[in-house]
N, C-alpha and C. Protein backbone atom coordinates (compact mmCIF):
# COMPACT_ATOMS: atom_id res chain seq x y z
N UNK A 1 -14.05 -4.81 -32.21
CA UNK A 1 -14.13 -4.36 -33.60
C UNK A 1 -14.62 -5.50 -34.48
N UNK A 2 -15.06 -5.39 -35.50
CA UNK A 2 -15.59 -5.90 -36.74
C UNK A 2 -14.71 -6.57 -37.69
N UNK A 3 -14.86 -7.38 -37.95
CA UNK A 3 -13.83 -8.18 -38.94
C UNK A 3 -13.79 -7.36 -40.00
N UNK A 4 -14.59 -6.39 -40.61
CA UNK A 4 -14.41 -5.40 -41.73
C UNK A 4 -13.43 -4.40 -41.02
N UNK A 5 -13.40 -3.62 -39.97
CA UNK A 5 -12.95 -2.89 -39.59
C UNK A 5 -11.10 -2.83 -39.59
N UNK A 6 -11.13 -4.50 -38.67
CA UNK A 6 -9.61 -4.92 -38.60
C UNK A 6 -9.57 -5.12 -40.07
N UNK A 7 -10.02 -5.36 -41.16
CA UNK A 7 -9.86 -5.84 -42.26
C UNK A 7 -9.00 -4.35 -43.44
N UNK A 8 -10.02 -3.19 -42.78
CA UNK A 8 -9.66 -1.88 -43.23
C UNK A 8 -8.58 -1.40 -42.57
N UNK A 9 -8.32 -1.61 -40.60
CA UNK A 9 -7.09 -1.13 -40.33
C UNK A 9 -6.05 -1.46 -40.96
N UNK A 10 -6.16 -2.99 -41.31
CA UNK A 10 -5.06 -3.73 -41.61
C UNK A 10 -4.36 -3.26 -43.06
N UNK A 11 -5.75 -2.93 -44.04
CA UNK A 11 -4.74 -2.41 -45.30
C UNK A 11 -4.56 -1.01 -45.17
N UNK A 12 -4.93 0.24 -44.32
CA UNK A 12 -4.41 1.08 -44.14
C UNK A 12 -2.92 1.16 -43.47
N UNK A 13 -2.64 0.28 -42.41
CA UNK A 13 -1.17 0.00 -42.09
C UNK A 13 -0.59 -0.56 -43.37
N UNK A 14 -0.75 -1.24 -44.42
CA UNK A 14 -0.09 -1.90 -45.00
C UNK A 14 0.02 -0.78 -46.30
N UNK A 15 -0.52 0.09 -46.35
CA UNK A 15 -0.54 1.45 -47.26
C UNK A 15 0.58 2.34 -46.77
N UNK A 16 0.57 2.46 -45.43
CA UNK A 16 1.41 3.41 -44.64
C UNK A 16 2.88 3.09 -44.36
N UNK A 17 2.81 1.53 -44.46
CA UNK A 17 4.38 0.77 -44.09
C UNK A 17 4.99 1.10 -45.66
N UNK A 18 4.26 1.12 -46.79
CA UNK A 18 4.69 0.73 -48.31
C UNK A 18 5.01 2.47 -48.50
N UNK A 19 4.58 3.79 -47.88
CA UNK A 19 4.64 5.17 -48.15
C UNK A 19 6.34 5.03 -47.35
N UNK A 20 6.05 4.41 -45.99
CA UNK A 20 7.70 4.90 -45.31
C UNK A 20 8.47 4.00 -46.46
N UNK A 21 8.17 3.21 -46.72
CA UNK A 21 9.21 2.27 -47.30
C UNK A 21 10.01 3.00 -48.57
N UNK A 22 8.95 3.91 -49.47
CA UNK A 22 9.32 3.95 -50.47
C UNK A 22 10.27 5.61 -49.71
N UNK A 23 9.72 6.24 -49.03
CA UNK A 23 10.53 7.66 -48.67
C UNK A 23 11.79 7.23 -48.37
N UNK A 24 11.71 6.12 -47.49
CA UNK A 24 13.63 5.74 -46.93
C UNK A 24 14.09 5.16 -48.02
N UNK A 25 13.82 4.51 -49.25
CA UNK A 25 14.29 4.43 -50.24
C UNK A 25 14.94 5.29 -51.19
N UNK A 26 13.99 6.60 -51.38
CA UNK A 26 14.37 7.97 -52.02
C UNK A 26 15.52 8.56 -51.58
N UNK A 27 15.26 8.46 -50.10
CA UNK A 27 15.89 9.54 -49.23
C UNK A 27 17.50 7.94 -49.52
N UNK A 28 17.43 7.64 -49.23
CA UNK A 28 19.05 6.38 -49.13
C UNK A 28 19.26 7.02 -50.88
N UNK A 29 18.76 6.53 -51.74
CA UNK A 29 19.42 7.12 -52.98
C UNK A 29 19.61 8.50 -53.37
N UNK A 30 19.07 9.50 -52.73
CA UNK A 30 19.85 10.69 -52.74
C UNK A 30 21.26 11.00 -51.84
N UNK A 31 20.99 10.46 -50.32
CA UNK A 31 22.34 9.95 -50.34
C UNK A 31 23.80 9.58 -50.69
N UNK A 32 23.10 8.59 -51.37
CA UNK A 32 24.16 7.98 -52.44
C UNK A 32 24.80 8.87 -53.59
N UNK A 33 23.83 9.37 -53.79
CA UNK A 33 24.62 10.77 -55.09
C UNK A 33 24.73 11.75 -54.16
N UNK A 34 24.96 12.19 -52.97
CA UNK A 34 25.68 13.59 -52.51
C UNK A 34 26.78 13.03 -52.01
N UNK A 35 26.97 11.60 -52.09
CA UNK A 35 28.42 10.77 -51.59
C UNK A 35 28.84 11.10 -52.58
N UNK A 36 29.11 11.15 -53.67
CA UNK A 36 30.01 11.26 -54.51
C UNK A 36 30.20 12.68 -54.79
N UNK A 37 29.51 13.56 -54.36
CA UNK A 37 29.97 14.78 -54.43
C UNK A 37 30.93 15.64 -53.55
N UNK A 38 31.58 16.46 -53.58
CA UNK A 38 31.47 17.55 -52.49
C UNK A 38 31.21 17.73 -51.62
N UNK A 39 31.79 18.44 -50.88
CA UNK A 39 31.07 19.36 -49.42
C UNK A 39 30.56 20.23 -49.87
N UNK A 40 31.54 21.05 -50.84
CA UNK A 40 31.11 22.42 -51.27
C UNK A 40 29.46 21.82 -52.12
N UNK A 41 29.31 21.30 -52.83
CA UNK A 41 28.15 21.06 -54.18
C UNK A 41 27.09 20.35 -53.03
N UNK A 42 27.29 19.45 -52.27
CA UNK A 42 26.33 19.14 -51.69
C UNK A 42 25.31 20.49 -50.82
N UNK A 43 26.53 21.61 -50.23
CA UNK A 43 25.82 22.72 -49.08
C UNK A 43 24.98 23.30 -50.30
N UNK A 44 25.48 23.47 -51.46
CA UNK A 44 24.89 24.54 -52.55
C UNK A 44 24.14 23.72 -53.03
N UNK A 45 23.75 22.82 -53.22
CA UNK A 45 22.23 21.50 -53.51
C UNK A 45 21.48 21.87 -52.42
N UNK A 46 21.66 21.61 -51.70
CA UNK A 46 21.17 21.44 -50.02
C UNK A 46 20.53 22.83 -49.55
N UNK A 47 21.31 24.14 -50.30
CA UNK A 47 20.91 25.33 -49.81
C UNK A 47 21.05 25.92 -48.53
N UNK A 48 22.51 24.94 -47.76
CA UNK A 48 22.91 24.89 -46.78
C UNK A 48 23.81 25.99 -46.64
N UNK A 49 23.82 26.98 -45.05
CA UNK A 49 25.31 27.55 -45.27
C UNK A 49 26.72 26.27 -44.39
N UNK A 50 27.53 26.93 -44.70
CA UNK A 50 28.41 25.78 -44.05
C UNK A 50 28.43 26.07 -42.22
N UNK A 51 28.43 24.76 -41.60
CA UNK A 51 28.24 24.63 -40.54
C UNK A 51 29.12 24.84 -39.38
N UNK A 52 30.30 25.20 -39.99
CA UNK A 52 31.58 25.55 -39.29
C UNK A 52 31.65 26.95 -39.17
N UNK A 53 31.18 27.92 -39.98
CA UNK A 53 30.86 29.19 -39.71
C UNK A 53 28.99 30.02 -39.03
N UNK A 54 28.84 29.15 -38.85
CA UNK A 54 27.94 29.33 -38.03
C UNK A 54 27.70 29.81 -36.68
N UNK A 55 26.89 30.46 -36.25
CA UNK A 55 27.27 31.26 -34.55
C UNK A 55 25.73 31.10 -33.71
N UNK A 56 25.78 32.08 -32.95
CA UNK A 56 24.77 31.35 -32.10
C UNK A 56 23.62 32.10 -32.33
N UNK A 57 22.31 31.75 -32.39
CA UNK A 57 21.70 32.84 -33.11
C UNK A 57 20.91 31.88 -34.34
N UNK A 58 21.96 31.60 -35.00
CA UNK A 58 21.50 31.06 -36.62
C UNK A 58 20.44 30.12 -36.24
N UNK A 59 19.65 29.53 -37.80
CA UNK A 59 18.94 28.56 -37.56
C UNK A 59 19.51 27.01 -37.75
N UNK A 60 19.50 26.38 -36.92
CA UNK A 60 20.52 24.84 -37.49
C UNK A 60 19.11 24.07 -37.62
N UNK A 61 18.19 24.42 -37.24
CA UNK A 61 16.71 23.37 -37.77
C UNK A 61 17.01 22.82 -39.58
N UNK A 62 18.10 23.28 -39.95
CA UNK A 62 17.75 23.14 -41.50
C UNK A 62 18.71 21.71 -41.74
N UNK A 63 20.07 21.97 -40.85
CA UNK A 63 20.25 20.39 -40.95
C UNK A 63 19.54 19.40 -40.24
N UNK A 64 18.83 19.27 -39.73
CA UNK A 64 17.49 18.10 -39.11
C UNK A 64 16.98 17.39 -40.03
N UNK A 65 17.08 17.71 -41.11
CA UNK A 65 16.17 17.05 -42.41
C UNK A 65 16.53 15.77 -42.49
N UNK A 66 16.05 15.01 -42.91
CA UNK A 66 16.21 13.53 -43.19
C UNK A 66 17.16 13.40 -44.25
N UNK A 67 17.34 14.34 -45.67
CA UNK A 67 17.44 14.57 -46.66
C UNK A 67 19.16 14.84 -46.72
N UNK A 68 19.72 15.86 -45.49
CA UNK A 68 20.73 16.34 -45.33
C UNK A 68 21.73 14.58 -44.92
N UNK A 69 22.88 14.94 -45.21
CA UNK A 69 23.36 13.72 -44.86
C UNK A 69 24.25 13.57 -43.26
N UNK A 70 24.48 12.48 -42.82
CA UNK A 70 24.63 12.43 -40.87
C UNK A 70 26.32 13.04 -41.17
N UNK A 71 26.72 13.16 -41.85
CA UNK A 71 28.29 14.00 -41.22
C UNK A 71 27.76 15.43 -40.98
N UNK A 72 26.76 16.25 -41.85
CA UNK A 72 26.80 17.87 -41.62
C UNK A 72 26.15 17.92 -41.13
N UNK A 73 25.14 16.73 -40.19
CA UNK A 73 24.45 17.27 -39.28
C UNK A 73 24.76 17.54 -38.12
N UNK A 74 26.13 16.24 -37.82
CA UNK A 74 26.69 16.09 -36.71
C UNK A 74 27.99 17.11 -36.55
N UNK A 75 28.02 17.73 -37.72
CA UNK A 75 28.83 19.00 -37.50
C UNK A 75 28.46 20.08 -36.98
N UNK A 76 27.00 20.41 -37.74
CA UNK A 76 26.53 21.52 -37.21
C UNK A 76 25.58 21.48 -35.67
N UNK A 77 25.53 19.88 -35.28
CA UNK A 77 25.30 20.17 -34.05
C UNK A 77 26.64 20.63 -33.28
N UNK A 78 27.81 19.86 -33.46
CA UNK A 78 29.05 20.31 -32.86
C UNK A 78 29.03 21.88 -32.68
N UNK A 79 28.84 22.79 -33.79
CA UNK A 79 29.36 23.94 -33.31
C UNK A 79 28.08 24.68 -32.90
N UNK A 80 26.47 23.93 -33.24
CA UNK A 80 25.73 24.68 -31.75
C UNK A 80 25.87 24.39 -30.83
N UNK A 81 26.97 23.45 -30.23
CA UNK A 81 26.79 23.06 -29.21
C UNK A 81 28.37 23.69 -28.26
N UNK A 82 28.86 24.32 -29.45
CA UNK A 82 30.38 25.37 -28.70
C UNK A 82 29.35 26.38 -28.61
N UNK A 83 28.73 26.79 -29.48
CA UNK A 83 28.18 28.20 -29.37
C UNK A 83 27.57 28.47 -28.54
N UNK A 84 26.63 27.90 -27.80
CA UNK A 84 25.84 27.70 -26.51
C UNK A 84 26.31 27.41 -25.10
N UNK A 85 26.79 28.47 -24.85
CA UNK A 85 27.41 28.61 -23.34
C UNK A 85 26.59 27.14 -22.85
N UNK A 86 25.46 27.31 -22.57
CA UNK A 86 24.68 26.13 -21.79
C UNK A 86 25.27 24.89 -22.31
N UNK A 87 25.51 24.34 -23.57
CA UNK A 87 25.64 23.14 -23.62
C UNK A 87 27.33 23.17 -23.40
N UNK A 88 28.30 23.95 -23.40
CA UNK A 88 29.82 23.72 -23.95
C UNK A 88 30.37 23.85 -22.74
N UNK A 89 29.49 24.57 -22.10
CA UNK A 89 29.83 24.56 -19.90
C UNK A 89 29.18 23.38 -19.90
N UNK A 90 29.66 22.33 -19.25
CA UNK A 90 28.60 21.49 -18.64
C UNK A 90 29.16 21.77 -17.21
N UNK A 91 27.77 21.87 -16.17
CA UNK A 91 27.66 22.02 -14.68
C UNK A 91 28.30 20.68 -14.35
N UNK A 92 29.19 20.49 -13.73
CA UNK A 92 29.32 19.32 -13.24
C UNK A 92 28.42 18.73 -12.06
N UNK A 93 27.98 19.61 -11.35
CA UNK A 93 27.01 19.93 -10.28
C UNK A 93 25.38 19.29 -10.71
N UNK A 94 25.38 19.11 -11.95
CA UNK A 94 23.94 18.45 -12.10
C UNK A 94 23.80 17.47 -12.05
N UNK A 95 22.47 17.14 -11.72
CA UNK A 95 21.80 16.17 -11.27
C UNK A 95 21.55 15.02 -12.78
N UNK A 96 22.34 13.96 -12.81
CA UNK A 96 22.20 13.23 -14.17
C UNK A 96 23.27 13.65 -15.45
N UNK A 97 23.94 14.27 -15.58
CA UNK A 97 25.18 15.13 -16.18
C UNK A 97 26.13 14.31 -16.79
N UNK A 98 26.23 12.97 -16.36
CA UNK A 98 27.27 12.68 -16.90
C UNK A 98 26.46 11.35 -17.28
N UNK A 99 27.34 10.59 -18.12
CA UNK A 99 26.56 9.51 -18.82
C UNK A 99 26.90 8.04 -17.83
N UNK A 100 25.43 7.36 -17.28
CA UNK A 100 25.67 6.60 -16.74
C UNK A 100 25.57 5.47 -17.43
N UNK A 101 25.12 5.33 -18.55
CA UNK A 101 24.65 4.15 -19.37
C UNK A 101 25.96 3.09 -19.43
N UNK A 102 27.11 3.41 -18.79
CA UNK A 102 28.03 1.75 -18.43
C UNK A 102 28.61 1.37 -19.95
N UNK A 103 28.61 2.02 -21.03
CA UNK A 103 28.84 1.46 -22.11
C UNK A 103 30.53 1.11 -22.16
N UNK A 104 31.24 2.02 -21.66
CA UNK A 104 32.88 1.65 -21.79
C UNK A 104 32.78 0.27 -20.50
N UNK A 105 32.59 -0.08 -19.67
CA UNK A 105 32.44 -1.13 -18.47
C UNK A 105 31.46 -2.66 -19.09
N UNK A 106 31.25 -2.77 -19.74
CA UNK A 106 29.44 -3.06 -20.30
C UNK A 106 30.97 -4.58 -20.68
N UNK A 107 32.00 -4.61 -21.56
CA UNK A 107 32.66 -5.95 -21.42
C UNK A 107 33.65 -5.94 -20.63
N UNK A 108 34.43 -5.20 -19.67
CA UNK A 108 35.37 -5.45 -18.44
C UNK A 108 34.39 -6.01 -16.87
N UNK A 109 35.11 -6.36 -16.42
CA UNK A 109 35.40 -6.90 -14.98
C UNK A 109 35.41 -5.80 -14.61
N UNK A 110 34.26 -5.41 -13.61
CA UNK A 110 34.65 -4.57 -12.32
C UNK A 110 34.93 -5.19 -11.38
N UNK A 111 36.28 -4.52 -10.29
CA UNK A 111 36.94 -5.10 -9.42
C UNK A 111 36.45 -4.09 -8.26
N UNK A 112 36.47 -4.73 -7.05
CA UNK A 112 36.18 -4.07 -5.62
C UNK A 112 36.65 -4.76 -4.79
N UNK A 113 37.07 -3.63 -3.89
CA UNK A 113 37.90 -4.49 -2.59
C UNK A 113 37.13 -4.74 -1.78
N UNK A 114 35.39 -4.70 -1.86
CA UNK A 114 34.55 -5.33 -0.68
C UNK A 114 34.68 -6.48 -0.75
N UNK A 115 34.84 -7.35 0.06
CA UNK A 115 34.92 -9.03 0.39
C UNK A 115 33.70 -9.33 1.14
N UNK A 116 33.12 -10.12 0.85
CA UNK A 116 31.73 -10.70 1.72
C UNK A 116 32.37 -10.93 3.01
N UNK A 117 31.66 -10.47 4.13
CA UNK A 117 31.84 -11.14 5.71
C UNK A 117 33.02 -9.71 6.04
N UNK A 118 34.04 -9.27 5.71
CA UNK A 118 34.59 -8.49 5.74
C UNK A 118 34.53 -7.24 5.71
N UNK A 119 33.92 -6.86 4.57
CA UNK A 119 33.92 -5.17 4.06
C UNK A 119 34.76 -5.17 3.18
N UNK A 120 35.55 -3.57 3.67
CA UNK A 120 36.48 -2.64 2.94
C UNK A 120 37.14 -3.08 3.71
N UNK A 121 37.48 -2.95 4.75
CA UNK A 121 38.74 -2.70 5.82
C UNK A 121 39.03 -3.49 6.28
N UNK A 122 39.77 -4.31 4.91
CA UNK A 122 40.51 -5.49 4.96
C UNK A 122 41.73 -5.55 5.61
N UNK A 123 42.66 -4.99 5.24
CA UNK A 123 44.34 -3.95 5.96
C UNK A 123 43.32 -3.63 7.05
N UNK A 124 43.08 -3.23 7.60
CA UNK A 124 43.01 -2.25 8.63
C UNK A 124 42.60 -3.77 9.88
N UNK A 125 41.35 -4.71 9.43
CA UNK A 125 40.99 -5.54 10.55
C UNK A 125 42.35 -6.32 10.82
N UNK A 126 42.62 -6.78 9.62
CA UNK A 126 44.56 -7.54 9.74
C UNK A 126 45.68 -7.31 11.07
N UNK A 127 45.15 -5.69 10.37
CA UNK A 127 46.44 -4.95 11.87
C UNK A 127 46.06 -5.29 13.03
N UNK A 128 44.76 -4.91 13.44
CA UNK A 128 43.95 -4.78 14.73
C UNK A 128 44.16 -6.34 15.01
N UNK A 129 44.07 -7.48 14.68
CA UNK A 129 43.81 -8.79 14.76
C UNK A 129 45.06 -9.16 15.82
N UNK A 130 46.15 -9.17 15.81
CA UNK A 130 47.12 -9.19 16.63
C UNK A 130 47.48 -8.17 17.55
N UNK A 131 47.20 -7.09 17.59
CA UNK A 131 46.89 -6.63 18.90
C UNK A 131 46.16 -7.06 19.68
N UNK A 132 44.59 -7.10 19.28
CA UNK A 132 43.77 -7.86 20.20
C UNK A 132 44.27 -9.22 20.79
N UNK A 133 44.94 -10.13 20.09
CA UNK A 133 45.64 -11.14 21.16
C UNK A 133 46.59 -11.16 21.78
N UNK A 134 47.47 -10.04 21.74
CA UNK A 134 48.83 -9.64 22.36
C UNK A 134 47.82 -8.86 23.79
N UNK A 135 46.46 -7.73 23.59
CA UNK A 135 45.92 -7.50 24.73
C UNK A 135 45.34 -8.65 25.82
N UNK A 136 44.93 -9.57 25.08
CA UNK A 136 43.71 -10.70 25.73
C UNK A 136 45.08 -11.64 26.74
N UNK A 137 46.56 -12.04 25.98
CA UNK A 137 47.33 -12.00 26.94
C UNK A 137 47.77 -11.73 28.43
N UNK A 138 47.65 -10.44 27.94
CA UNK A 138 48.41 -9.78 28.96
C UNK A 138 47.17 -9.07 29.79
N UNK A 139 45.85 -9.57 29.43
CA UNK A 139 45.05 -9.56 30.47
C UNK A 139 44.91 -10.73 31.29
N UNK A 140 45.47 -11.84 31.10
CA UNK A 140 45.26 -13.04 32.33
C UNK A 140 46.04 -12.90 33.08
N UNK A 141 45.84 -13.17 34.26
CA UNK A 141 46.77 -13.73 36.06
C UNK A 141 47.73 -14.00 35.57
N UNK A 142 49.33 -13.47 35.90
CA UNK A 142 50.43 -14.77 35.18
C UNK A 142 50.13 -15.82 36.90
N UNK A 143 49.90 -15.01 38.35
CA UNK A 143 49.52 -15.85 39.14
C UNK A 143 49.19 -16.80 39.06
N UNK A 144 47.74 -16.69 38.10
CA UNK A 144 46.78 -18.03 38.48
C UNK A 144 47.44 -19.50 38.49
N UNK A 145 47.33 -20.03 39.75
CA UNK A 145 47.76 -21.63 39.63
C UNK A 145 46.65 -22.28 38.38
N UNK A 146 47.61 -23.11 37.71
CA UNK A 146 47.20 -24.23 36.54
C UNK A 146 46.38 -25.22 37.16
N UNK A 147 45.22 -25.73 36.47
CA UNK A 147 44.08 -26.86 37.14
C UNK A 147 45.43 -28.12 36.51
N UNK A 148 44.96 -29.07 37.44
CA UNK A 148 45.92 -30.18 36.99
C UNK A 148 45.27 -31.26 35.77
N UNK A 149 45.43 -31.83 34.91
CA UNK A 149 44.59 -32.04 34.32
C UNK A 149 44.89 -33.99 34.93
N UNK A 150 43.61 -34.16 35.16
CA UNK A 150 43.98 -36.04 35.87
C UNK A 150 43.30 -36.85 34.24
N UNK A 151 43.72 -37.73 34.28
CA UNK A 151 43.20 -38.59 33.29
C UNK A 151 42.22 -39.78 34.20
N UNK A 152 41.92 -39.97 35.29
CA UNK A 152 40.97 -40.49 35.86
C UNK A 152 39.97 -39.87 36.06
N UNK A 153 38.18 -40.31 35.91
CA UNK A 153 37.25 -39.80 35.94
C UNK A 153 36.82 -39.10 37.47
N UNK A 154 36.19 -38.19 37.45
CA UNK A 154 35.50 -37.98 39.22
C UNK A 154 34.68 -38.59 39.66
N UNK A 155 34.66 -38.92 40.82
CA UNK A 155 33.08 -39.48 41.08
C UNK A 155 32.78 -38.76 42.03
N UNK A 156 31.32 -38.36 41.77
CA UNK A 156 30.42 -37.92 42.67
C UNK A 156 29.64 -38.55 43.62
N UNK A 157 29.41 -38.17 44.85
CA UNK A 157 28.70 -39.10 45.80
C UNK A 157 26.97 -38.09 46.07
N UNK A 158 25.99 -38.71 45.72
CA UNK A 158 24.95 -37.47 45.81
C UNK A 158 24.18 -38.54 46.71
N UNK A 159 24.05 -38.11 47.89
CA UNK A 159 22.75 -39.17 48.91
C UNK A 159 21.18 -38.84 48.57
N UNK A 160 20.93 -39.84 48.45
CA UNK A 160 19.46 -39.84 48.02
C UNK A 160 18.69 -39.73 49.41
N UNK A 161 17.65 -38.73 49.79
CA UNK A 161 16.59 -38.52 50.57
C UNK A 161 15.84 -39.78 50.30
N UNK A 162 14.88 -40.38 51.57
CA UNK A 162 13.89 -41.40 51.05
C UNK A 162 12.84 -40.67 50.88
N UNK A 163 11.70 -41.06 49.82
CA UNK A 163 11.17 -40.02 49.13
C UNK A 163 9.16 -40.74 50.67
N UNK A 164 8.64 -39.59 50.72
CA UNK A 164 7.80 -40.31 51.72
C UNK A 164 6.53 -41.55 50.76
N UNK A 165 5.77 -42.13 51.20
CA UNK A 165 5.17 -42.97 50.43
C UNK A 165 3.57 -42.14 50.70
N UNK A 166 3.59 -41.62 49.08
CA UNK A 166 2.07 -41.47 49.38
C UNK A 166 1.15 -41.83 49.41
N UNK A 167 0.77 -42.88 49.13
CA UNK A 167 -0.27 -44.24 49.65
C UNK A 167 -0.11 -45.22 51.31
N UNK A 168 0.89 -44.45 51.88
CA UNK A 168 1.54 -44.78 53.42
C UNK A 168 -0.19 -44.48 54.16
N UNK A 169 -0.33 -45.23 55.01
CA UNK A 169 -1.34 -45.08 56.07
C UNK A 169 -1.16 -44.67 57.14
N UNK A 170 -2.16 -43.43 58.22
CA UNK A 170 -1.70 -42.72 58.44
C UNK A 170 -2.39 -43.10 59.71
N UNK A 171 -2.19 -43.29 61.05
CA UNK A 171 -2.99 -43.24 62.13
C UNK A 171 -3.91 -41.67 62.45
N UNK A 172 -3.34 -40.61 61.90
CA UNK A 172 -4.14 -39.42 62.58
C UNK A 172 -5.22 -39.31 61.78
N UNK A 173 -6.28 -38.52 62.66
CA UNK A 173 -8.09 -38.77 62.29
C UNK A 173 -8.11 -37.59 61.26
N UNK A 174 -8.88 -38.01 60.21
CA UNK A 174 -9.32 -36.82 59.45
C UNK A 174 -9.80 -35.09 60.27
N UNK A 175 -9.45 -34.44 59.90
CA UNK A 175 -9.61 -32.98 60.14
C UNK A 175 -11.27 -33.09 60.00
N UNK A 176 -12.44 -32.27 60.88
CA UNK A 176 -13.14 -32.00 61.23
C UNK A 176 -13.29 -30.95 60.79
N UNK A 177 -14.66 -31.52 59.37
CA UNK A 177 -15.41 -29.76 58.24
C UNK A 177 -15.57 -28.92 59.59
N UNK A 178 -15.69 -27.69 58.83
CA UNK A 178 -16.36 -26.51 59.25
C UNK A 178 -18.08 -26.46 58.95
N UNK A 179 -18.83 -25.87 59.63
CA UNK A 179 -20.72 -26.40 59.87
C UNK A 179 -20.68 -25.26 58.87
N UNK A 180 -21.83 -25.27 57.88
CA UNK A 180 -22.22 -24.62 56.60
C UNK A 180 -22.95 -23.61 57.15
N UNK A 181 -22.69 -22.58 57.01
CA UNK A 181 -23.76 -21.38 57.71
C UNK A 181 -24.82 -21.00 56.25
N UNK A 182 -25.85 -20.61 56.97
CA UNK A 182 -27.16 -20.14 56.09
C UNK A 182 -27.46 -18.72 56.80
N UNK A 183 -27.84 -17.20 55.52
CA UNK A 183 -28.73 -16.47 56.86
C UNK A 183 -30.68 -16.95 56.57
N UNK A 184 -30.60 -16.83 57.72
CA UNK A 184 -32.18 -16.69 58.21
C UNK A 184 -32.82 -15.22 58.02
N UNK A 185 -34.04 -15.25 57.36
CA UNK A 185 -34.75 -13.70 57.24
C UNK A 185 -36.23 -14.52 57.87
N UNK A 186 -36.40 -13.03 58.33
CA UNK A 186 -37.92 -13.09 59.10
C UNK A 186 -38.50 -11.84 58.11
N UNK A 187 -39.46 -12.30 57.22
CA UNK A 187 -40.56 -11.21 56.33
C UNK A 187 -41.76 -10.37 57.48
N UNK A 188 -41.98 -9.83 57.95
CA UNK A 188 -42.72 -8.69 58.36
C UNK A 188 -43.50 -8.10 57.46
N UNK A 189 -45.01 -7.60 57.67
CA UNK A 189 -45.75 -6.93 56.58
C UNK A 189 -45.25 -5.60 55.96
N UNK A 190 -45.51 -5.44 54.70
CA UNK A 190 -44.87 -3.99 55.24
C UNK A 190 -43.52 -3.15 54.75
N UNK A 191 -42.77 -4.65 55.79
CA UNK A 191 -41.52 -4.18 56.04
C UNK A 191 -40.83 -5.04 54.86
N UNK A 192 -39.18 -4.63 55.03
CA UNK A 192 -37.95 -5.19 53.95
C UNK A 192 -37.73 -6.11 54.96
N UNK A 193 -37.09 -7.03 53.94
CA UNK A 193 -36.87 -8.41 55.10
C UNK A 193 -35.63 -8.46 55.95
N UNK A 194 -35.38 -8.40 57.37
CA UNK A 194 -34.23 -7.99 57.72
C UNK A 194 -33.43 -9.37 58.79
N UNK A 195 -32.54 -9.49 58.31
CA UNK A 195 -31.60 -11.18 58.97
C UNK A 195 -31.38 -10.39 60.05
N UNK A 196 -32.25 -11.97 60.98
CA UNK A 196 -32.06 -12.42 62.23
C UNK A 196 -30.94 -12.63 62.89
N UNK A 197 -30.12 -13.57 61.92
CA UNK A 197 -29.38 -14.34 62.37
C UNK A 197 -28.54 -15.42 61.62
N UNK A 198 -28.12 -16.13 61.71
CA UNK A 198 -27.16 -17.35 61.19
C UNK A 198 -27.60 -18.64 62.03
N UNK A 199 -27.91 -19.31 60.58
CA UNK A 199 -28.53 -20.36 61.14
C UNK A 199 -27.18 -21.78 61.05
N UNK A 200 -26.81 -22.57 61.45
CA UNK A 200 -26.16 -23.69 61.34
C UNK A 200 -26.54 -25.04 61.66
């Protein structure tokens, strides 16, 4: 874009921030004067019916307004929200139904009995732990004779083979090659060349 362009976005946002500014201004000081009124004078300003007699059916789009103030809106959502089988049953059965967002947990300590290396079944390995050595017991020999334990070292006696010398000289005569065989062909006119024989 064009430095004129950003130049024009820029005071059109700055036109548009100064329009919200001045509406949430209006809208906060009307506010302020239906605080000091009534329930009754505010619904009859407002052109509201009251939200507690309301049923299912009606239109509640009318408290949505910006204009209306947050207690009668949050009333008259309350009783569309008895009036509406769908919202006043909640399925417990649905998928996402209940609020997971953690906000009551969000400053406590959650506690769990998983232990690293352990699990859950903390009690339960405890118990098992002394059985298993009361079994491993009473699985050895009470027979078995005890090794004696000596406080003198063993000694081993290992005889050494003499190992032969391979640079030793040998009186017997070298082994006698085998003669290199060749075949011999005899060419004929004619003919394919067909071996004679073995020549050495």
């Amino acid at each position: 874009m064009s430095a004129w362009a950003n130049r024009k976005a820029a005071v059109q946002a700055e036109s548009e921030a100064l329009e919200i500014a001045k509406e949430e201004a209006a809208i906060a000081e009307q506010h302020e004067v239906l605080a000091q009124k009534t329930e009754e004078e505010v619904l009859a300003e407002l052109d509201l019916p009251n939200p507690d007699e309301m049923q299912a059916g009606d239109d509640f789009s009318a408290f949505m307004k910006a204009t209306v103030p947050a207690a009668l809106r949050n009333r008259a959502l309350h009783t569309l929200w008895r009036s509406n089988p769908v919202l006043a049953n909640v399925d417990m059965l649905v998928d996402y139904g209940e609020d997971f967002t953690g906000k009551g947990d969000a400053l406590g300590v959650v506690k769990t009995i998983y232990q690293i290396g352990k699990g859950m079944l903390k009690d339960e390995v405890e118990d098992v732990a002394p059985l298993a050595k009361e079994a491993a017991v009473e699985d050895t020999a009470p027979d078995a004779p005890e090794e004696e334990e000596t406080s003198e070292p063993l000694e081993l006696s290992v005889e050494k083979a003499p190992l032969p010398d391979a640079y030793e000289d040998t009186d017997t005569a070298p082994m006698a090659l085998a003669p290199r065989r060749r075949m011999r062909f005899d060419f004929a006119k004619g003919d394919a060349p067909a071996a004679t024989g073995t020549e050495i």
